[in-house]
PDB file of N, CA and C in Angstrom:
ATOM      1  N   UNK A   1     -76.553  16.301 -27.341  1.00  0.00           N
ATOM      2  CA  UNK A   1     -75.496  15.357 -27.048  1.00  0.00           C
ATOM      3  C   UNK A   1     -74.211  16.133 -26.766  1.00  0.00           C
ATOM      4  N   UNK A   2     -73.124  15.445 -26.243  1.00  0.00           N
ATOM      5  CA  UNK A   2     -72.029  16.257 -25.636  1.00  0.00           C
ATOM      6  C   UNK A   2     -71.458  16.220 -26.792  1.00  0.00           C
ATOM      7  N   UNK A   3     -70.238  17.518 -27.092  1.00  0.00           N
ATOM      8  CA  UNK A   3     -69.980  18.054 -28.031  1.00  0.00           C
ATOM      9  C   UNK A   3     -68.030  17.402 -27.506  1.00  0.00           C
ATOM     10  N   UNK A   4     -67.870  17.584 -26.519  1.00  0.00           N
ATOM     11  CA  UNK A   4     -66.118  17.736 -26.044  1.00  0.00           C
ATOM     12  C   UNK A   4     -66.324  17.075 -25.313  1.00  0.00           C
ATOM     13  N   UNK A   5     -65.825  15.909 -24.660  1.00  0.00           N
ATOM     14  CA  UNK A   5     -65.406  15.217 -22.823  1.00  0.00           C
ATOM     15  C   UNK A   5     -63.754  15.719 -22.763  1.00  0.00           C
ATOM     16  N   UNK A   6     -63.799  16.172 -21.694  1.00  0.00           N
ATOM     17  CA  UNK A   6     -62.125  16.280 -21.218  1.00  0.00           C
ATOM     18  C   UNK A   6     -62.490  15.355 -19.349  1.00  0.00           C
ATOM     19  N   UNK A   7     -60.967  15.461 -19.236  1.00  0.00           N
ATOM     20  CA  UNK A   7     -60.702  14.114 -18.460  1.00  0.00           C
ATOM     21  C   UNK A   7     -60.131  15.327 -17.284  1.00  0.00           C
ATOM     22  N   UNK A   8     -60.277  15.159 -16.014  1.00  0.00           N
ATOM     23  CA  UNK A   8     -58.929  15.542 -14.989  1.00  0.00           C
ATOM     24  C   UNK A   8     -58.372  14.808 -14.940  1.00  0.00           C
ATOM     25  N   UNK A   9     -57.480  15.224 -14.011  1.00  0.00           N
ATOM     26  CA  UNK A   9     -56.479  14.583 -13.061  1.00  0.00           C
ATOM     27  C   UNK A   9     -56.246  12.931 -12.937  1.00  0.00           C
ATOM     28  N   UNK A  10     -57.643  13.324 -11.742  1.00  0.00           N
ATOM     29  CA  UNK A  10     -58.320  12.340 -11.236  1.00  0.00           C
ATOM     30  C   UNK A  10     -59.269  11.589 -12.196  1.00  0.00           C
ATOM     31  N   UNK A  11     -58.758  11.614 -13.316  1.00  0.00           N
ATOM     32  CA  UNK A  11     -59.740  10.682 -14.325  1.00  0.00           C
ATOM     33  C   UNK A  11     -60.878  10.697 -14.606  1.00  0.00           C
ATOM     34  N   UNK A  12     -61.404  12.093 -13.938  1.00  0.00           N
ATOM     35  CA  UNK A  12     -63.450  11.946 -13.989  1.00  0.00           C
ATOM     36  C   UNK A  12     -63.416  12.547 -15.633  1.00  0.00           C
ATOM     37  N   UNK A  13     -64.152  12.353 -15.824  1.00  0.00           N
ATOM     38  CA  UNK A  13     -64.800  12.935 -17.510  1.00  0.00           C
ATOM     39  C   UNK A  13     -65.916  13.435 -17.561  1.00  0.00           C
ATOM     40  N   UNK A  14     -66.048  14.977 -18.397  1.00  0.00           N
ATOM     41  CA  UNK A  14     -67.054  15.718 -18.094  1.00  0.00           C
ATOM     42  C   UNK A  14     -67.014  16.612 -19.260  1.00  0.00           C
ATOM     43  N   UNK A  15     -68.236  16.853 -19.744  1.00  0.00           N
ATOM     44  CA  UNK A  15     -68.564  17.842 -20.852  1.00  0.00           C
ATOM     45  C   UNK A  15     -67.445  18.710 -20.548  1.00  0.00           C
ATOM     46  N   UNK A  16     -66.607  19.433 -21.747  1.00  0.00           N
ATOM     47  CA  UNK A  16     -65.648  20.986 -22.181  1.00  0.00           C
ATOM     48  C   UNK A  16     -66.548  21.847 -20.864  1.00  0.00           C
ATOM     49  N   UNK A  17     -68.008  22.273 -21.837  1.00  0.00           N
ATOM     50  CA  UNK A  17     -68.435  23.694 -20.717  1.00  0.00           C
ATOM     51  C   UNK A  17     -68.882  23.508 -19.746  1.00  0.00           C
ATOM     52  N   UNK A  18     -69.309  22.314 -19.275  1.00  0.00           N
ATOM     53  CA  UNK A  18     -69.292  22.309 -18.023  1.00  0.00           C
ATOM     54  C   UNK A  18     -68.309  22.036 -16.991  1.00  0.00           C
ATOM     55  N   UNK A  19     -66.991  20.988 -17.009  1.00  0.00           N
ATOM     56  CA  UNK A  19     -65.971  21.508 -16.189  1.00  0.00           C
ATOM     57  C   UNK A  19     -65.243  22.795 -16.244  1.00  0.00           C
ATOM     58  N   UNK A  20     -64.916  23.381 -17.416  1.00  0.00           N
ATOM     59  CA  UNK A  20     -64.484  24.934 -17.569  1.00  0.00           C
ATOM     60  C   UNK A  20     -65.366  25.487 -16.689  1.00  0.00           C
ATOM     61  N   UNK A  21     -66.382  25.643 -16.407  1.00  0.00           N
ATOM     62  CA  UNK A  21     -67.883  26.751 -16.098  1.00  0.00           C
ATOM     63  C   UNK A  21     -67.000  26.082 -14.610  1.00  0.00           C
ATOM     64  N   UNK A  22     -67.125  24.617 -13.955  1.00  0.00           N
ATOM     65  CA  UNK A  22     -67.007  24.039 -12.944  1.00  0.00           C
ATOM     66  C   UNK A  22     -66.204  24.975 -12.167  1.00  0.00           C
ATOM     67  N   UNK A  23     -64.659  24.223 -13.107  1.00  0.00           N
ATOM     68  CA  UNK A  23     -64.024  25.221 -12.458  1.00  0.00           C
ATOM     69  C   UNK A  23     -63.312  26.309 -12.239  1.00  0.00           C
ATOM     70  N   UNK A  24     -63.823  27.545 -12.845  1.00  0.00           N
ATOM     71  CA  UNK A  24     -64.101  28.698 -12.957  1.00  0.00           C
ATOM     72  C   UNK A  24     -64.708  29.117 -11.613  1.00  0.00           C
ATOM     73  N   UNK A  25     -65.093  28.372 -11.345  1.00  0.00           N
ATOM     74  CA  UNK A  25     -66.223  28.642  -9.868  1.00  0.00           C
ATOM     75  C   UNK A  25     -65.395  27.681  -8.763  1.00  0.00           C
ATOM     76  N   UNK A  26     -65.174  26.628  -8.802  1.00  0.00           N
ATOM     77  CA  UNK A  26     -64.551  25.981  -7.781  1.00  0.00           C
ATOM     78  C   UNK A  26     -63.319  25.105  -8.306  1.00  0.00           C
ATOM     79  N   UNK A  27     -62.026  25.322  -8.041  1.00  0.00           N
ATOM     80  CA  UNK A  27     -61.065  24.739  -8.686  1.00  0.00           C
ATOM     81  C   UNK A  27     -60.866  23.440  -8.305  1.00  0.00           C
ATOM     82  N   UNK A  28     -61.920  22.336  -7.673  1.00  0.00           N
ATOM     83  CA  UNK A  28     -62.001  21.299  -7.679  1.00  0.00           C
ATOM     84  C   UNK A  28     -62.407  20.269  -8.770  1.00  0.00           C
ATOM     85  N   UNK A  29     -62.606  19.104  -8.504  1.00  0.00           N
ATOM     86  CA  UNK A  29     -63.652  17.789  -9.585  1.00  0.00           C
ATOM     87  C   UNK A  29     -64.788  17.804  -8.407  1.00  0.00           C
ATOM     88  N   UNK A  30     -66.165  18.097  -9.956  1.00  0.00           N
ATOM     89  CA  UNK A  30     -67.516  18.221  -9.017  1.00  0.00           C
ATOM     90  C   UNK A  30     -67.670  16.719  -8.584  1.00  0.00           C
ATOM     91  N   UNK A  31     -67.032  15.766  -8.976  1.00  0.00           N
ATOM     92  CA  UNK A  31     -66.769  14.522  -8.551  1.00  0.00           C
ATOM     93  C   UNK A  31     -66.083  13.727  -7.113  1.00  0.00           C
ATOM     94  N   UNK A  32     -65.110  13.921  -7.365  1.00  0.00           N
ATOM     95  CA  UNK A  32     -64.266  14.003  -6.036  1.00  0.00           C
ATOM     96  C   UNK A  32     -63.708  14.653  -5.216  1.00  0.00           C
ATOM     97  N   UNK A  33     -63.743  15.916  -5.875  1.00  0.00           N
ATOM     98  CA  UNK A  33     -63.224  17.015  -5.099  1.00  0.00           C
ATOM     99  C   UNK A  33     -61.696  17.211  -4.761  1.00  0.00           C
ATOM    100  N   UNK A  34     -61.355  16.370  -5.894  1.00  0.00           N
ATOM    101  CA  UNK A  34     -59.656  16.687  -6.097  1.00  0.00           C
ATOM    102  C   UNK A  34     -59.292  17.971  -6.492  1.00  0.00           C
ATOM    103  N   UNK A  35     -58.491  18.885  -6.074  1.00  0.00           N
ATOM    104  CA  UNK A  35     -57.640  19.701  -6.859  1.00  0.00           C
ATOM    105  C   UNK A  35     -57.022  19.912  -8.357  1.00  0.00           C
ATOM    106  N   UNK A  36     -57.712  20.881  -8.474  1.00  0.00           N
ATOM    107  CA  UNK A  36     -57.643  20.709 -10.213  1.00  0.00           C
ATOM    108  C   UNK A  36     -56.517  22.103 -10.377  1.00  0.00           C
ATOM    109  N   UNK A  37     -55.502  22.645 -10.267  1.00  0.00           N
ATOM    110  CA  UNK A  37     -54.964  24.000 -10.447  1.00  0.00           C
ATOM    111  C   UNK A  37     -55.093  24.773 -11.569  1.00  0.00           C
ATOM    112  N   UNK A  38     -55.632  24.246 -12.632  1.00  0.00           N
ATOM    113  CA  UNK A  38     -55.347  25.268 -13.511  1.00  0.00           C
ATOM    114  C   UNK A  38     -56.038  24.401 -14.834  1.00  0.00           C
ATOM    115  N   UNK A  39     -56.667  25.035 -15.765  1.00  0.00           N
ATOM    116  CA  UNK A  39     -57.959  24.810 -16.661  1.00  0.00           C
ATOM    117  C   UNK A  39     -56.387  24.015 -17.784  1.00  0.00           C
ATOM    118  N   UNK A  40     -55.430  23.929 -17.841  1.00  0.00           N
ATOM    119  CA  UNK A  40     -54.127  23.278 -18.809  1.00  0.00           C
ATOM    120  C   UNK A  40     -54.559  22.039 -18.205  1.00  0.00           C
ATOM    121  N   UNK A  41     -55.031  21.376 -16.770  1.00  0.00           N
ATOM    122  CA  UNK A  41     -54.621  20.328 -16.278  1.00  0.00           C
ATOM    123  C   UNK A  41     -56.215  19.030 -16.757  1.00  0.00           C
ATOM    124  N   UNK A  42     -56.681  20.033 -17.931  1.00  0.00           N
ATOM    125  CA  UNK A  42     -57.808  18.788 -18.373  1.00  0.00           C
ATOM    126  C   UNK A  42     -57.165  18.005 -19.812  1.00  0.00           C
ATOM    127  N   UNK A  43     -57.481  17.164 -19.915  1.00  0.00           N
ATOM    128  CA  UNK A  43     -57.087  16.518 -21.207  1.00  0.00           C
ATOM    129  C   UNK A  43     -58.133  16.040 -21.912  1.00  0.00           C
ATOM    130  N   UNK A  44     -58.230  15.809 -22.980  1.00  0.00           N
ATOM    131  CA  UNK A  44     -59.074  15.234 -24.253  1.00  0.00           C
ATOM    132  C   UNK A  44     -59.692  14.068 -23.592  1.00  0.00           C
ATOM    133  N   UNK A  45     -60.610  13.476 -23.697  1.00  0.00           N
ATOM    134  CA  UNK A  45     -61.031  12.244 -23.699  1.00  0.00           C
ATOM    135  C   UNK A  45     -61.435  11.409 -24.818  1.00  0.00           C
ATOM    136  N   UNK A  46     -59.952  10.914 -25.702  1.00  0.00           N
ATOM    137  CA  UNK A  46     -60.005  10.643 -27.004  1.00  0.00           C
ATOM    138  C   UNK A  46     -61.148   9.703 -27.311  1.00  0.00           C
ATOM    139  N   UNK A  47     -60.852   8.729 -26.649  1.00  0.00           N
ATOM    140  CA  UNK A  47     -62.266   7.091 -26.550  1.00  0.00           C
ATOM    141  C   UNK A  47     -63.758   7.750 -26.261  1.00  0.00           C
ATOM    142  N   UNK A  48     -63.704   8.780 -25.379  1.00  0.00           N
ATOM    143  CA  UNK A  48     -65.395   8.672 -25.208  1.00  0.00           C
ATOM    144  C   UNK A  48     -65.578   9.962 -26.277  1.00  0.00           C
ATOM    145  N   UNK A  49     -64.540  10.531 -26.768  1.00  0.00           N
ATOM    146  CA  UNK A  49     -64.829  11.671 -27.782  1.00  0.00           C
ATOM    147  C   UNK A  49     -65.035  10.591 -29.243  1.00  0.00           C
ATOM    148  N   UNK A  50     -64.890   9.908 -29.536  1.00  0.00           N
ATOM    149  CA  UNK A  50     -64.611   8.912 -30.470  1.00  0.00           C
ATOM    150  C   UNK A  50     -66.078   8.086 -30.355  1.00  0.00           C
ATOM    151  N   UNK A  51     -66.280   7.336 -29.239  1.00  0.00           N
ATOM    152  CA  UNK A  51     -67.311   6.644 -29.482  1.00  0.00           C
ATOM    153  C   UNK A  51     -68.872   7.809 -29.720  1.00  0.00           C
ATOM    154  N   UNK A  52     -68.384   9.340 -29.191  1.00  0.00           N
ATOM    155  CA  UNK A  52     -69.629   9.867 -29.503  1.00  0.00           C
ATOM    156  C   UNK A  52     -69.658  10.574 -30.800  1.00  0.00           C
ATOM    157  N   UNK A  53     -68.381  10.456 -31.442  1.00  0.00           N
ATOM    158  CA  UNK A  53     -68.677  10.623 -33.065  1.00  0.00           C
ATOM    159  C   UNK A  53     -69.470   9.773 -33.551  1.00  0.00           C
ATOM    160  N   UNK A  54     -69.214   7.995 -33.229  1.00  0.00           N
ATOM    161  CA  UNK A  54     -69.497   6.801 -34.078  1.00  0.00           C
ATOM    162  C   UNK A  54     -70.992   7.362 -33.862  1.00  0.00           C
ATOM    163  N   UNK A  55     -71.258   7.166 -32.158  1.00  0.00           N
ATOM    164  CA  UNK A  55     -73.194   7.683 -32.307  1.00  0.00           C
ATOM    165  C   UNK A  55     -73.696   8.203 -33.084  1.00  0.00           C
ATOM    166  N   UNK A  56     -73.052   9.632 -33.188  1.00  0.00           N
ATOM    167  CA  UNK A  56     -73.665  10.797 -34.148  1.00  0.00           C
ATOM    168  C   UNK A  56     -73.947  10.451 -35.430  1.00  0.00           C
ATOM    169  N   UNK A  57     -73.102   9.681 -35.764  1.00  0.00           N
ATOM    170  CA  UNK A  57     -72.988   8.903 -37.228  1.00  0.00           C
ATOM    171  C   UNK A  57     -73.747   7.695 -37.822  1.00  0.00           C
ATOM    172  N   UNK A  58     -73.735   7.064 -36.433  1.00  0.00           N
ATOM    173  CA  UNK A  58     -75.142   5.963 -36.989  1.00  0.00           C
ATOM    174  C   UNK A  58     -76.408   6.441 -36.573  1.00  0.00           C
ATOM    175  N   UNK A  59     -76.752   7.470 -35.526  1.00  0.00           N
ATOM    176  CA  UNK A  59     -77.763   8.355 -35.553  1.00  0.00           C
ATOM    177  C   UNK A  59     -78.512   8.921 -36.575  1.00  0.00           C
ATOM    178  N   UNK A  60     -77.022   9.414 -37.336  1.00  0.00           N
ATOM    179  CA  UNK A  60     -77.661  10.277 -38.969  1.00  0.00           C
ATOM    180  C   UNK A  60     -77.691   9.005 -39.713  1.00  0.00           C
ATOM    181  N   UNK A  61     -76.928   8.482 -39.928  1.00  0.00           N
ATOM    182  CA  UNK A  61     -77.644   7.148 -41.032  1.00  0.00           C
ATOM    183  C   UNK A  61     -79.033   6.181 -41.194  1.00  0.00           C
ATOM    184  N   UNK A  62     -79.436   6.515 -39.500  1.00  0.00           N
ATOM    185  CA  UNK A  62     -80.397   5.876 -39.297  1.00  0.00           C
ATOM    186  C   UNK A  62     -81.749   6.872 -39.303  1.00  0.00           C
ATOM    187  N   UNK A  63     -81.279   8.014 -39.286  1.00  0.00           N
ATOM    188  CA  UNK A  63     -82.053   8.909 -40.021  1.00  0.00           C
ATOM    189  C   UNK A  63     -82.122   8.993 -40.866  1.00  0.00           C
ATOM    190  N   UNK A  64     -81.574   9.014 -41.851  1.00  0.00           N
ATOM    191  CA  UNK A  64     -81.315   9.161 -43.050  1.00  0.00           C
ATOM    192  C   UNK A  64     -82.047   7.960 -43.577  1.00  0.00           C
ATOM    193  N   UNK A  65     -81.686   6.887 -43.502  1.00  0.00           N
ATOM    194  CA  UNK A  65     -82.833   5.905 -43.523  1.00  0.00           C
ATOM    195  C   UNK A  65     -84.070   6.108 -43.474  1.00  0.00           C
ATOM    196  N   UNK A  66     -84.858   6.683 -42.699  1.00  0.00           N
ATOM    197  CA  UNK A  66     -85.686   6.836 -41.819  1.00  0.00           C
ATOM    198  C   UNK A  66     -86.682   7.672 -43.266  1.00  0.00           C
ATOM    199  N   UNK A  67     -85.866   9.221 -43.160  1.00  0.00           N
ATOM    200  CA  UNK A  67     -86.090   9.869 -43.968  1.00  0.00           C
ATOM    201  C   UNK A  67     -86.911   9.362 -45.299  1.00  0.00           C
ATOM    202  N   UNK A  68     -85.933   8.495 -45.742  1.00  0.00           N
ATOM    203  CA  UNK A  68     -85.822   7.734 -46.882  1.00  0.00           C
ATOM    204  C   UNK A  68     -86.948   6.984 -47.628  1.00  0.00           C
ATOM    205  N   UNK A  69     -86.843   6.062 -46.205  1.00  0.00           N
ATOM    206  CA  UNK A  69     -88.015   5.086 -46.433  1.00  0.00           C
ATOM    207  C   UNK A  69     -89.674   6.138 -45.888  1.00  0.00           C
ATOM    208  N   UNK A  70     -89.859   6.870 -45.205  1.00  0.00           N
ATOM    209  CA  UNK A  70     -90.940   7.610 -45.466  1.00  0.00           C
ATOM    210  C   UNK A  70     -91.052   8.335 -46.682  1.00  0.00           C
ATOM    211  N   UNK A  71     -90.327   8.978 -47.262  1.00  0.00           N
ATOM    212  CA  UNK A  71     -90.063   9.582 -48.690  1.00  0.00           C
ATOM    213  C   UNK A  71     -90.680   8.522 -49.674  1.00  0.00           C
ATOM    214  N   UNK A  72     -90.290   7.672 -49.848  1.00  0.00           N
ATOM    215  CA  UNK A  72     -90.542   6.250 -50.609  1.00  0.00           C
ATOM    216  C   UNK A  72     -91.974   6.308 -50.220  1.00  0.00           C
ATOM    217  N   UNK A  73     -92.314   5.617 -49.173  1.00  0.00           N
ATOM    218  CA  UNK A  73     -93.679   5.148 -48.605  1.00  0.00           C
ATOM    219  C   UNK A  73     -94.869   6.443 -49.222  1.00  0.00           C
ATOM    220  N   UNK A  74     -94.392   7.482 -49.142  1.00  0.00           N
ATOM    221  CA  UNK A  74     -95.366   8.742 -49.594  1.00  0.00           C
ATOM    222  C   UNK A  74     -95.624   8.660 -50.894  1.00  0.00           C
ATOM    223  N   UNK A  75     -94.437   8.584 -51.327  1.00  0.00           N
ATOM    224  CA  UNK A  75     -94.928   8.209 -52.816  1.00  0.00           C
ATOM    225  C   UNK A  75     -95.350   7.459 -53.735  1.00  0.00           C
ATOM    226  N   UNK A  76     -95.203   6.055 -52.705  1.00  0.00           N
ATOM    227  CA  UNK A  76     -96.060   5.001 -53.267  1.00  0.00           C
ATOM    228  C   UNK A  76     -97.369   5.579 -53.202  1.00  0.00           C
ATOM    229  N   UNK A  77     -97.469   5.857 -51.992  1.00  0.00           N
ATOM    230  CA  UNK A  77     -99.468   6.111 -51.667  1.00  0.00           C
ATOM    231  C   UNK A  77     -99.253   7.080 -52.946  1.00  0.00           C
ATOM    232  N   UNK A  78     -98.810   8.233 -52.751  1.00  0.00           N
ATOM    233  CA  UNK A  78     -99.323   9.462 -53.831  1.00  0.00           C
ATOM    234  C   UNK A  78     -99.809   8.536 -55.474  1.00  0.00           C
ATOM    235  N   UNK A  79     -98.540   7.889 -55.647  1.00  0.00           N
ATOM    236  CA  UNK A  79     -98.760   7.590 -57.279  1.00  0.00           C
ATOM    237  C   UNK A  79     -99.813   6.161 -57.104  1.00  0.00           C
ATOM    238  N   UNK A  80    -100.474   5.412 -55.855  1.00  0.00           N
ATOM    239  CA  UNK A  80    -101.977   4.596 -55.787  1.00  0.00           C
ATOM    240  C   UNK A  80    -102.765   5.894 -55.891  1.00  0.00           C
ATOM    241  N   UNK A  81    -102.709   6.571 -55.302  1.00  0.00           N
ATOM    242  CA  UNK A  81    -103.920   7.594 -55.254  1.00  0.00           C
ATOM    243  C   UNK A  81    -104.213   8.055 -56.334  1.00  0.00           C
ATOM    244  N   UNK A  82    -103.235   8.736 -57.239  1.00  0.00           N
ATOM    245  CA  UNK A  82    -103.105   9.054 -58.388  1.00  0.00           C
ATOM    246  C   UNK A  82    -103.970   8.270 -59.326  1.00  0.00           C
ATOM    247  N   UNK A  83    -102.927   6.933 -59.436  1.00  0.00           N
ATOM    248  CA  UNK A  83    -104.083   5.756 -60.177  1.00  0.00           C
ATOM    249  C   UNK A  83    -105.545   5.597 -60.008  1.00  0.00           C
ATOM    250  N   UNK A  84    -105.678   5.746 -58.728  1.00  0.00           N
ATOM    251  CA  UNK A  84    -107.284   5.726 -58.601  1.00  0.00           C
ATOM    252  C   UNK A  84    -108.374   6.782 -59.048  1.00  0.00           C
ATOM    253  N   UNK A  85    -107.752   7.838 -59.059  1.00  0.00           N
ATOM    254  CA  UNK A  85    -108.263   8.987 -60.131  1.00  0.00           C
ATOM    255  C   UNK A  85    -107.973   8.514 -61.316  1.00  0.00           C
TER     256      UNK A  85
END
């Protein structure tokens, strides 16, 4: 999952290493092909950096869950099995 979105200019939004890598190589947006001058002219993309924390977070909870309830489920069987010996 993406780690950073930064924003140009021109408003496109794009993974940290891949517009850096972008434009490093072509000082445009692989998007529109606006003029980008200088790697200062990206900004944060607070909202889509934000909503991909919330993901990450109900991702792990729902793992964590997940985890959980198989953990549980194993050990029911283990301690039937048990009993049946």
């Amino acid at each position: 999952m993406t780690e950073e979105v930064y924003m140009t200019k021109c408003c496109h939004s794009f993974c940290y290493k891949y517009i850096h890598q972008s434009l490093e190589d072509n000082n445009r947006c692989p998007k529109c092909n606006y003029v980008v001058d200088n790697i200062d002219h990206l900004y944060p993309n607070f909202l889509v950096n934000e909503l991909i924390l919330k993901q990450k977070q109900r991702f792990e909870e729902k793992s964590f869950k997940l985890d959980h309830s198989v953990s549980s489920t194993n050990g029911h069987r283990w301690q039937t099995f048990q009993n049946l010996l």
